[in-house]
N, C-alpha and C. Protein backbone atom coordinates (compact mmCIF):
# COMPACT_ATOMS: atom_id res chain seq x y z
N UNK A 1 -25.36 10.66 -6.58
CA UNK A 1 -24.84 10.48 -5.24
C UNK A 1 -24.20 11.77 -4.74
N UNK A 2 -24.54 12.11 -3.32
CA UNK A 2 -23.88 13.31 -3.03
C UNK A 2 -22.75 13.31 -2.52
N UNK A 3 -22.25 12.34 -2.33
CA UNK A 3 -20.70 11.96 -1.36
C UNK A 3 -20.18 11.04 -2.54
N UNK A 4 -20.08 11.40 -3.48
CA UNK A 4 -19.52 10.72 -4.63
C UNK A 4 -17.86 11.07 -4.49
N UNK A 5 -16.66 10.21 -4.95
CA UNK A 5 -15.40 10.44 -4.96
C UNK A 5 -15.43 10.51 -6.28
N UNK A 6 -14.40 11.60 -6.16
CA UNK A 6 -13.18 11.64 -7.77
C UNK A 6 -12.22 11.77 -7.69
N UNK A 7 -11.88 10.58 -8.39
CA UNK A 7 -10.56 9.96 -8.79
C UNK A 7 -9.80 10.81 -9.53
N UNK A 8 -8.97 11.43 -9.78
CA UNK A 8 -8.15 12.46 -10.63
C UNK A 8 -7.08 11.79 -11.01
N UNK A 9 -6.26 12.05 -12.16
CA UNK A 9 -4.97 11.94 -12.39
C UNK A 9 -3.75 11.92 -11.74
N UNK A 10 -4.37 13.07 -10.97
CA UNK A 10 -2.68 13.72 -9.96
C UNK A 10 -2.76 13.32 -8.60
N UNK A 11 -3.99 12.75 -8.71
CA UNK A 11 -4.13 11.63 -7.17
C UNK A 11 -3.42 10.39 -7.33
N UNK A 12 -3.44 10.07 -8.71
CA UNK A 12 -2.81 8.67 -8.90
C UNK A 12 -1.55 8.77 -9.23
N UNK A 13 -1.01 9.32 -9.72
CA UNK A 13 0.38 10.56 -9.91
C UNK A 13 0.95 10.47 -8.13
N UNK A 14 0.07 11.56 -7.38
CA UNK A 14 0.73 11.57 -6.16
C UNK A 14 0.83 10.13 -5.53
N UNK A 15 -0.04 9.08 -5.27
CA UNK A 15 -0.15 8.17 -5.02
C UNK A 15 1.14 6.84 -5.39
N UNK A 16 1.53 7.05 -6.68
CA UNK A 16 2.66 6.26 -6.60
C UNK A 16 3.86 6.95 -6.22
N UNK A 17 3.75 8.37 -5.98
CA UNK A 17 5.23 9.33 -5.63
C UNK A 17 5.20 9.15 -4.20
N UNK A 18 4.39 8.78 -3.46
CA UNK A 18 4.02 8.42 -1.60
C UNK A 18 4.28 6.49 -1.92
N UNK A 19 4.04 5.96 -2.63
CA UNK A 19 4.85 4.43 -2.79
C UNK A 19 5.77 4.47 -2.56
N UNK A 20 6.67 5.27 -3.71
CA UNK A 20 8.23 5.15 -4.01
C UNK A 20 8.74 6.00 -2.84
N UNK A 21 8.81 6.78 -2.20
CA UNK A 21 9.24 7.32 -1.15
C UNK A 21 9.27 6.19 0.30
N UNK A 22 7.90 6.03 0.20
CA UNK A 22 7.85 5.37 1.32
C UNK A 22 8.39 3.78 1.28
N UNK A 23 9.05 3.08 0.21
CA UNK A 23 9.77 2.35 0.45
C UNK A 23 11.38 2.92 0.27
N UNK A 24 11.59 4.31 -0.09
CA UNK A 24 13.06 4.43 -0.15
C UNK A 24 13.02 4.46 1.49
N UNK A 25 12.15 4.80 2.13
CA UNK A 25 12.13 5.43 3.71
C UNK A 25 12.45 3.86 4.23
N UNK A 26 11.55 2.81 3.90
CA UNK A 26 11.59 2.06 5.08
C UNK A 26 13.06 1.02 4.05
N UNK A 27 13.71 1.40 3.49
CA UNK A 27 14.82 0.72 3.13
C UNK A 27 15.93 1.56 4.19
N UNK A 28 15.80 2.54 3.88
CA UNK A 28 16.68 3.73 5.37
C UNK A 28 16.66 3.28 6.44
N UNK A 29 15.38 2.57 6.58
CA UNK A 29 14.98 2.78 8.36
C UNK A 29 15.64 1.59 8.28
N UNK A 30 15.27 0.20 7.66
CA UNK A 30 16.11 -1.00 7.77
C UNK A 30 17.68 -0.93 7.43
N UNK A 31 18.24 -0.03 7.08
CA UNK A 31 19.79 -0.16 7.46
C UNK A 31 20.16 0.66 8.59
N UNK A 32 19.24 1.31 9.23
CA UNK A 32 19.55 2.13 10.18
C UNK A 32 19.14 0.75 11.55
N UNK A 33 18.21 0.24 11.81
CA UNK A 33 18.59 -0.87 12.12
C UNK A 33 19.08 -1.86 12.69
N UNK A 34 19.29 -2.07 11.30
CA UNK A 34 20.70 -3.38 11.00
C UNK A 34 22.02 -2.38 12.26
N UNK A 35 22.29 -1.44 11.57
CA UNK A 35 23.48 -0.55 12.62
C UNK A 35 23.30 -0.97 13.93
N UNK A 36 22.06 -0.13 13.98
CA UNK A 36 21.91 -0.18 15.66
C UNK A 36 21.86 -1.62 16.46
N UNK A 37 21.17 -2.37 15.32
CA UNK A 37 21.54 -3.87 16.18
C UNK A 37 22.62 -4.52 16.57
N UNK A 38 23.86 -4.25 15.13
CA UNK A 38 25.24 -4.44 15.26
C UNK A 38 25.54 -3.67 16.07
N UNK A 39 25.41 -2.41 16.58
CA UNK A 39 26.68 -1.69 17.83
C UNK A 39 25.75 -2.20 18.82
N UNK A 40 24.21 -2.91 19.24
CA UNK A 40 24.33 -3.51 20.60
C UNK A 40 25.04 -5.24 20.60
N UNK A 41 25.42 -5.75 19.32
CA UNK A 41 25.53 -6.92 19.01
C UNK A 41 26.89 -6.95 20.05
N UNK A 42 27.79 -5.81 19.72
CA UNK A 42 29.14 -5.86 19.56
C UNK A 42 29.03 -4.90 21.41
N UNK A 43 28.58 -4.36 22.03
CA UNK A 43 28.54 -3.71 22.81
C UNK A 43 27.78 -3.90 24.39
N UNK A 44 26.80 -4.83 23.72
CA UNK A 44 26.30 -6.06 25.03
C UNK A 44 26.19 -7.12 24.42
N UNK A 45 26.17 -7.99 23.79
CA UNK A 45 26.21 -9.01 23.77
C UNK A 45 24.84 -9.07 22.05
N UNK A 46 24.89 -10.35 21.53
CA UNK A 46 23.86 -10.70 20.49
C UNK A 46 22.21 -11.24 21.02
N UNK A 47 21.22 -10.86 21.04
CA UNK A 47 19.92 -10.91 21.66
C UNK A 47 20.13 -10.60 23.06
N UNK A 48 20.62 -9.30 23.43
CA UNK A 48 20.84 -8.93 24.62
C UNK A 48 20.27 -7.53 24.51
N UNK A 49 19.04 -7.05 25.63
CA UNK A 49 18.30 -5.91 25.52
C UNK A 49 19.52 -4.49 26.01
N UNK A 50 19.46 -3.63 25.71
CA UNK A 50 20.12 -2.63 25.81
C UNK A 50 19.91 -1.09 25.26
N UNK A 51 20.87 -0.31 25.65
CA UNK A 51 19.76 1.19 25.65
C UNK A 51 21.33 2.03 25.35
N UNK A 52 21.31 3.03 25.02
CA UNK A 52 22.14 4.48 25.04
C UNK A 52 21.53 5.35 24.94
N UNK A 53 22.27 6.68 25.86
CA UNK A 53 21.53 7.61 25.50
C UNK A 53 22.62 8.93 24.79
N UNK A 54 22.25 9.29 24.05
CA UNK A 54 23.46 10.22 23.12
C UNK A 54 22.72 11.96 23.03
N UNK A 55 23.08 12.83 23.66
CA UNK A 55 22.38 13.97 23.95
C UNK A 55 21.27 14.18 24.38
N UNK A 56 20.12 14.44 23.68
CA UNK A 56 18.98 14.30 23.71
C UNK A 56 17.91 13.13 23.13
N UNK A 57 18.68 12.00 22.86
CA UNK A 57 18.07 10.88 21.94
C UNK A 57 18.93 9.67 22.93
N UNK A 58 17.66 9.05 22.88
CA UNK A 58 17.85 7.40 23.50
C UNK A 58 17.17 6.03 22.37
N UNK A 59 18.58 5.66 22.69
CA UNK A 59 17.84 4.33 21.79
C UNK A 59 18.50 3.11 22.80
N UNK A 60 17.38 2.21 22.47
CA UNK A 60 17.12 0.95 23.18
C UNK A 60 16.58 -0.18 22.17
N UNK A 61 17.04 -1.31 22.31
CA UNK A 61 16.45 -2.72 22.35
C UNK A 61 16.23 -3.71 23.12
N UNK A 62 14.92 -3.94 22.70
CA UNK A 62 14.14 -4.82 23.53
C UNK A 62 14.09 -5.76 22.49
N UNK A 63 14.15 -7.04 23.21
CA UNK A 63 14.14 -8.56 23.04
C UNK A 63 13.09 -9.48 23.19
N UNK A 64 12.96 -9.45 22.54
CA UNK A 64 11.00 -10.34 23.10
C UNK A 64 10.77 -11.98 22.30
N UNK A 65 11.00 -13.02 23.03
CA UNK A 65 11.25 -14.07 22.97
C UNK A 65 9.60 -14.47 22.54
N UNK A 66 9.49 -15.60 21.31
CA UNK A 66 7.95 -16.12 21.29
C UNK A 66 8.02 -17.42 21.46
N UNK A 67 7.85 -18.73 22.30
CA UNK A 67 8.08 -20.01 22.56
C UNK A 67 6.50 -20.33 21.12
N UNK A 68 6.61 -21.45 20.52
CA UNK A 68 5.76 -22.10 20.07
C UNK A 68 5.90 -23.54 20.16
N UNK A 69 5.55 -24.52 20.41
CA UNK A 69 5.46 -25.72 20.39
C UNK A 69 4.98 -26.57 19.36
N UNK A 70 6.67 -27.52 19.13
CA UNK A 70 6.28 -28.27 17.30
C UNK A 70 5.62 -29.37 17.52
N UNK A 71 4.76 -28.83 16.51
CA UNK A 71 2.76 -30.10 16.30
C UNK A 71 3.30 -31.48 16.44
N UNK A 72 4.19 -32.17 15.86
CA UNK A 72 3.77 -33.73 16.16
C UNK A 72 4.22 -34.18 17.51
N UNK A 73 6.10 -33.27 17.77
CA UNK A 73 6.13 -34.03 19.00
C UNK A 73 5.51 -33.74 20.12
N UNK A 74 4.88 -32.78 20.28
CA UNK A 74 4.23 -32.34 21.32
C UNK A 74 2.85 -32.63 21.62
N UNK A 75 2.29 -33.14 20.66
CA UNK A 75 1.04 -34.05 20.48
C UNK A 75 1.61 -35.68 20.60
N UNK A 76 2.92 -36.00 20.19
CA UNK A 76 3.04 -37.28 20.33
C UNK A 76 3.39 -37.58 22.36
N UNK A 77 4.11 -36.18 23.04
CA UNK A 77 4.70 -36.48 24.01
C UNK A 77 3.33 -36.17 24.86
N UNK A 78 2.41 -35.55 24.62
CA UNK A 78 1.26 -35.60 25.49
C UNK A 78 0.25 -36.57 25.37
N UNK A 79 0.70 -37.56 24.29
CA UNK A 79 -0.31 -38.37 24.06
C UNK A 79 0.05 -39.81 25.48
N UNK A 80 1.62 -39.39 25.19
CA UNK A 80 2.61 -40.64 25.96
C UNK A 80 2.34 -40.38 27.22
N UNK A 81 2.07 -39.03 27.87
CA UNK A 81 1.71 -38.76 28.92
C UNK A 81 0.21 -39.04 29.28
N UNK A 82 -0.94 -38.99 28.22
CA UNK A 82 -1.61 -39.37 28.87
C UNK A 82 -2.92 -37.71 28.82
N UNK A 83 -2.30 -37.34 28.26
CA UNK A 83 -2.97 -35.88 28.72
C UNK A 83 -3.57 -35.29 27.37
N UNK A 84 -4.62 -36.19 27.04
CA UNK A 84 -5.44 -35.84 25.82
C UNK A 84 -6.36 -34.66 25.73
N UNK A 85 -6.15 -34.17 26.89
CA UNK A 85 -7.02 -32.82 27.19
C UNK A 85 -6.48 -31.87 26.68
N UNK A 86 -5.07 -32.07 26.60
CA UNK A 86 -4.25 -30.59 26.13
C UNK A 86 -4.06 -31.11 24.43
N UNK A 87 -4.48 -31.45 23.67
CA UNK A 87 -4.56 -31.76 22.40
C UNK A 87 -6.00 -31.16 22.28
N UNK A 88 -5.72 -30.21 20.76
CA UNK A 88 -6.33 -29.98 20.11
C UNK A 88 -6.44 -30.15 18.90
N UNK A 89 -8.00 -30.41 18.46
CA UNK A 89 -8.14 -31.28 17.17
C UNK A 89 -8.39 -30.17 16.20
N UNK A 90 -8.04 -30.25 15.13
CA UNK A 90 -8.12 -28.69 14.20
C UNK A 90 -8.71 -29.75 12.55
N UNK A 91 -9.47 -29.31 11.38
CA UNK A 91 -9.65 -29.55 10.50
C UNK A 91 -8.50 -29.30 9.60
N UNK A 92 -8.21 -30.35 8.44
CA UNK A 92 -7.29 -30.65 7.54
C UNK A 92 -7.88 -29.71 6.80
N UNK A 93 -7.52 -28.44 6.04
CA UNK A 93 -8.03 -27.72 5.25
C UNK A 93 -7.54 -28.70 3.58
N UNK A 94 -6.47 -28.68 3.54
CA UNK A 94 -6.09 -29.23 2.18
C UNK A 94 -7.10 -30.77 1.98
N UNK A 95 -7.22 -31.58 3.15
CA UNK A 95 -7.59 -33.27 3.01
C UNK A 95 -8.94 -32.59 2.37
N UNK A 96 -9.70 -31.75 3.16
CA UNK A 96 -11.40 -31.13 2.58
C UNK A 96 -10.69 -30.81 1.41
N UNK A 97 -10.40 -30.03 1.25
CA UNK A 97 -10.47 -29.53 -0.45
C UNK A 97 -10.40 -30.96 -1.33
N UNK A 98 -9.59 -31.52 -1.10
CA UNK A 98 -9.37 -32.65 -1.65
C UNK A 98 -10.72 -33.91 -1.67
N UNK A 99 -11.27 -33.86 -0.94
CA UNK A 99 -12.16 -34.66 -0.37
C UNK A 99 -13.41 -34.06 -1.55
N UNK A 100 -13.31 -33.14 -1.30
CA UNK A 100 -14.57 -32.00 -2.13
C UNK A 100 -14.74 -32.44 -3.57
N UNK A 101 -13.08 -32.51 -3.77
CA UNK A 101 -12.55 -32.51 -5.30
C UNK A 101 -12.76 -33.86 -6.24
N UNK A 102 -12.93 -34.77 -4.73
CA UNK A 102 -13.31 -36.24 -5.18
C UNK A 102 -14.47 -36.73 -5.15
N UNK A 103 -15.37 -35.77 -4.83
CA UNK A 103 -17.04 -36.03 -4.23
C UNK A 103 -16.72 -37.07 -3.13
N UNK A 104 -16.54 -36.93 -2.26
CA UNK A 104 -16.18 -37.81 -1.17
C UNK A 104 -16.74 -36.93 0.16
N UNK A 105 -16.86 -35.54 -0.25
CA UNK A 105 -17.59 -34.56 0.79
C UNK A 105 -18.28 -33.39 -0.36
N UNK A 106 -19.09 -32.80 0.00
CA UNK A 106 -19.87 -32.10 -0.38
C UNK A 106 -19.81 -30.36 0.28
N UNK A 107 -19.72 -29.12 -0.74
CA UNK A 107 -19.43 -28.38 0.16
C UNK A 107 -20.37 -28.04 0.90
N UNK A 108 -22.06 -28.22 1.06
CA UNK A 108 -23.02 -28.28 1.52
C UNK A 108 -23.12 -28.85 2.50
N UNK A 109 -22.44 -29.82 2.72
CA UNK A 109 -21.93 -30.82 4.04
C UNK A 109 -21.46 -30.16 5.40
N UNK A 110 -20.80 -28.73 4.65
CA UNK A 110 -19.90 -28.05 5.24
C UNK A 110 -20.60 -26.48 5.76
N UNK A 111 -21.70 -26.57 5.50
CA UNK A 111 -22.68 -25.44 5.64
C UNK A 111 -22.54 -24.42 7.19
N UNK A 112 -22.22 -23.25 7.07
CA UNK A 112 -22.04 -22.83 8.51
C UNK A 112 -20.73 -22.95 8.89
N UNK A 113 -19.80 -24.17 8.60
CA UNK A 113 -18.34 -24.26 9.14
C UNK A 113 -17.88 -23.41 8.82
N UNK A 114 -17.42 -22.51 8.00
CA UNK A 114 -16.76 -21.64 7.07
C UNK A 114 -16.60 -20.64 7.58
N UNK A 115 -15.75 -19.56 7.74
CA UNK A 115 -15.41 -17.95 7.77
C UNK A 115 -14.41 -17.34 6.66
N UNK A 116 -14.70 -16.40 6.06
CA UNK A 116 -14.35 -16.22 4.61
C UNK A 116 -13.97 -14.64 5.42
N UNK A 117 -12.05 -14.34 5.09
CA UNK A 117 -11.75 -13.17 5.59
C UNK A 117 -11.40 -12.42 4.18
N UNK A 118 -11.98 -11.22 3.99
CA UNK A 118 -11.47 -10.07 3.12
C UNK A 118 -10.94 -8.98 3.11
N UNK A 119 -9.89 -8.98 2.50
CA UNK A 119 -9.10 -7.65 2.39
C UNK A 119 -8.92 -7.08 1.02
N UNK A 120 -8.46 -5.74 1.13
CA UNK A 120 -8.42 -4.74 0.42
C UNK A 120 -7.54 -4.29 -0.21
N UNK A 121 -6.91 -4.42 -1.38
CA UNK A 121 -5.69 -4.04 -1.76
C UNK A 121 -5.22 -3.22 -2.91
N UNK A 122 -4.87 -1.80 -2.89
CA UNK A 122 -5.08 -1.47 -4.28
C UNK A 122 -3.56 -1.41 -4.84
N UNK A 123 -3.80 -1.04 -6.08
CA UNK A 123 -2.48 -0.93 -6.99
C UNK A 123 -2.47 -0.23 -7.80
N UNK A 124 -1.24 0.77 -8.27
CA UNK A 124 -1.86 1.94 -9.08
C UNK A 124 0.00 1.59 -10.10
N UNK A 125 -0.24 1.76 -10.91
CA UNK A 125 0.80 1.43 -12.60
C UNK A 125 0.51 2.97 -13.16
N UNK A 126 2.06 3.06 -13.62
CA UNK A 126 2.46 4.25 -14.40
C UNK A 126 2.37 3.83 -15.94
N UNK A 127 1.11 3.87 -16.86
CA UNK A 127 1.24 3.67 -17.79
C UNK A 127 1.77 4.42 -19.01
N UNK A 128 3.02 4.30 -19.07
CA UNK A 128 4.01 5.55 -20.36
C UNK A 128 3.43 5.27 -21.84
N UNK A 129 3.40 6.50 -22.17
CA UNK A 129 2.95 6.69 -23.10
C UNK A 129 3.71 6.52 -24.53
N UNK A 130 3.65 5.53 -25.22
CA UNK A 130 4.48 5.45 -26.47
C UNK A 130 4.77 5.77 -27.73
């Protein structure tokens, strides 16, 4: 192969020295933070957006609210209403497995339903030498 990779020692060497850094970093960045959230906590108010600007550096928080709506009562209160249109029907993943497990469904049954997501994850160990 002409685009072949090699793996080296001191790639895997550097590779866990860019790990360990980069979680001492984002342990920094999360108490740095935590700070900045406490002096807007204490300075406008707690979930209150706000900004300073200190020489040449501005810092700000923004607040960004996510509404979600909880599955039974909101399926039970649209049912009471009447408004079966806004219900959506979703597959029991666990009842299938289960179903599968009992021959009660077949996964062949199930042919085409499926989307299978993959990811990538590597891991690299300092093995010391004894």
């Amino acid at each position: 192969m002409a685009n072949e990779t090699v793996i080296t020692r001191e790639m895997l060497a550097h590779f866990l020295e860019l790990q360990h850094k980069k979680k001492e970093v984002e342990t920094e960045i999360d108490e740095l933070k935590r700070a900045f959230n406490e002096y807007f906590d204490l300075s406008v108010g707690k979930n209150v957006k706000g900004e300073m600007v200190l020489r040449d550096y501005k810092l700000q928080r923004q607040i960004r609210n996510t509404v979600k709506f909880q599955q039974q009562q909101t399926v039970k209160r649209l049912e009471e209403l009447n408004l079966l249109d806004l219900i959506e029907k979703k597959p029991d993943e666990g009842k299938i497995k289960s179903a599968i497990q009992l021959g009660l469904l077949h996964e062949e049954d199930l042919e085409g339903c499926k989307t299978i997501n993959t990811s990538q994850a590597i891991y690299v160990k300092y093995l010391s030498t004894k």
